[in-house]
Protein backbone atom coordinates (compact mmCIF):
# COMPACT_ATOMS: atom_id res chain seq x y z
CA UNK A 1 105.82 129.69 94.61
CA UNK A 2 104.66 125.88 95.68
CA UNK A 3 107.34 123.57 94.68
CA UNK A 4 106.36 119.47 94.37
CA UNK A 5 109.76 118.70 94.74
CA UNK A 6 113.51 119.76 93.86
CA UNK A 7 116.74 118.53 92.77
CA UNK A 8 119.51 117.28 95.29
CA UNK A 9 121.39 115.39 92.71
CA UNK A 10 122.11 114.38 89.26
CA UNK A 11 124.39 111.61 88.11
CA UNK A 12 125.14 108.96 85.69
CA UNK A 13 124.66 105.12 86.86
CA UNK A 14 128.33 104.11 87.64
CA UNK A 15 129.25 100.45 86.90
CA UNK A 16 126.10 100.14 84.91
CA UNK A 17 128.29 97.66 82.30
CA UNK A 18 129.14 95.76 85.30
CA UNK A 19 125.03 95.27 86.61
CA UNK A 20 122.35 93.88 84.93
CA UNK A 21 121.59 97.08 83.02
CA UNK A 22 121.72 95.59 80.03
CA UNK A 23 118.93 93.19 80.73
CA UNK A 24 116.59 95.69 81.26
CA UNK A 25 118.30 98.57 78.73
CA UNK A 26 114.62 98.60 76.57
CA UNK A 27 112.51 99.48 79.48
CA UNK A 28 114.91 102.11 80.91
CA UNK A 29 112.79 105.66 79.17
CA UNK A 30 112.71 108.98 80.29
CA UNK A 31 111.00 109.50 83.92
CA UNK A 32 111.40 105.60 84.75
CA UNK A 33 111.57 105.32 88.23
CA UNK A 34 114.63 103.30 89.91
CA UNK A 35 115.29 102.62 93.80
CA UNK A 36 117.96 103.12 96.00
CA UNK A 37 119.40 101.16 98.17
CA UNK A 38 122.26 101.69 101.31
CA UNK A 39 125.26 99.61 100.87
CA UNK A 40 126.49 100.00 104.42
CA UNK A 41 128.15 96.77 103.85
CA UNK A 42 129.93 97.12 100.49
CA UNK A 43 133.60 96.24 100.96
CA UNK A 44 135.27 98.79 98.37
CA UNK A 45 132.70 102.01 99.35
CA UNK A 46 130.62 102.10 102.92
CA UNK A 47 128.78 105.01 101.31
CA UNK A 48 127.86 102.81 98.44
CA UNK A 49 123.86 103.46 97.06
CA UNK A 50 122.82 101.24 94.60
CA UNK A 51 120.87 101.92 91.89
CA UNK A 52 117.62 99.22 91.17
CA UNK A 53 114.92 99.17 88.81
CA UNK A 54 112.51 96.48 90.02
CA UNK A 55 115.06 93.39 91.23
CA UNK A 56 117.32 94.52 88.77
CA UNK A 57 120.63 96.34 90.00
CA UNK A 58 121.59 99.05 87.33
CA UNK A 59 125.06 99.96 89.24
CA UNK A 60 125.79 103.03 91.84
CA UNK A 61 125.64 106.57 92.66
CA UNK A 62 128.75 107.79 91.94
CA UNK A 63 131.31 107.61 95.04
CA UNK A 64 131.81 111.29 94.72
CA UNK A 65 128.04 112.15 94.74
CA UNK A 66 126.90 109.45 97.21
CA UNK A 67 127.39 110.72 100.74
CA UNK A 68 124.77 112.86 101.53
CA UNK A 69 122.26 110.28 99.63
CA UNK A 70 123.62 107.37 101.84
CA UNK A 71 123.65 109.47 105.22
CA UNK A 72 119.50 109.82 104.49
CA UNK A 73 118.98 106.37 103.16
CA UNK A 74 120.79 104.80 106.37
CA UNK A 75 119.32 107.06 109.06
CA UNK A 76 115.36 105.61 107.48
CA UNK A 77 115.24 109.24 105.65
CA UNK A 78 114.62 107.22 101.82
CA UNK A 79 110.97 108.20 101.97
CA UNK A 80 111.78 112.20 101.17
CA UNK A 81 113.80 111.32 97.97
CA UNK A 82 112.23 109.93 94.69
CA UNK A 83 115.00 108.86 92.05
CA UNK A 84 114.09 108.71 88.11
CA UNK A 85 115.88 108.40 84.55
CA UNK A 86 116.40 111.51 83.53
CA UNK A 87 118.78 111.08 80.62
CA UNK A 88 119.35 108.85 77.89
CA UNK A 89 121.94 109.06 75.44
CA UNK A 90 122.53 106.00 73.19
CA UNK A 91 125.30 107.28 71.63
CA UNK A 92 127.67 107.74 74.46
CA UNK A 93 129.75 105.18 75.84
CA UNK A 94 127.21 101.90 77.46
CA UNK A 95 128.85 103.26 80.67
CA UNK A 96 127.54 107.12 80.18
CA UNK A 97 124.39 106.34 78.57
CA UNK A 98 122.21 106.79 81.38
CA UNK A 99 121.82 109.62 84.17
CA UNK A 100 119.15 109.94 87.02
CA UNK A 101 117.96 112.67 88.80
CA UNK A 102 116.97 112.50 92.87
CA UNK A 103 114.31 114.67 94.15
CA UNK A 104 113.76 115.80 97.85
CA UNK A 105 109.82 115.63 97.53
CA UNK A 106 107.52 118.08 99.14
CA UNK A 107 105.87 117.35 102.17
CA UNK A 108 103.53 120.47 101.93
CA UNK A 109 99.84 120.55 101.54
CA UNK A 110 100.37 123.31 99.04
């Protein structure tokens, strides 16, 4: 069975209270698409991947989570992996609200 893509990782945006989340909290729906970034440089986490939608920096992949994510994004391996919203729960805690979901995509004709 042909696969478009498949799940490597789900998480919730750590230090999203600490970002700009907030700013951008009404645009954040279901299936939004964020970016992320390497950190290579980030004093407290050399791992670090940030989380961005458009200019705006939602917060991180959790340390625990963010190796394997960071060891593609800094060897110029970002292309294969598409990152989206993939959960939004208003009544949690502003720092739980939101999860996302990374995809290896397919590189498969069909």
């Amino acid at each position: 069975m042909y696969e478009r893509s498949r799940n490597l990782l789900d998480c919730h945006i750590a230090g999203f209270t600490y970002y700009d989340g907030l700013d951008v909290i009404d645009e954040l729906k279901l299936g939004t698409p964020v970016t992320l970034v390497s950190e290579p440089e980030n004093p407290y986490d050399h791992e670090a991947v940030a989380i961005y939608y458009g200019e705006t920096k939602l917060g991180y992949v959790p340390q625990t989570k963010n190796s394997y994510v960071s060891n593609l994004l800094y060897f110029g391996h970002g292309d294969i992996m598409e990152a989206r919203i993939n959960n939004h729960n208003p009544e949690a805690n502003t720092e739980n609200q939101f999860r996302i979901v990374i995809k290896i995509k397919a590189n498969r004709k069909n």
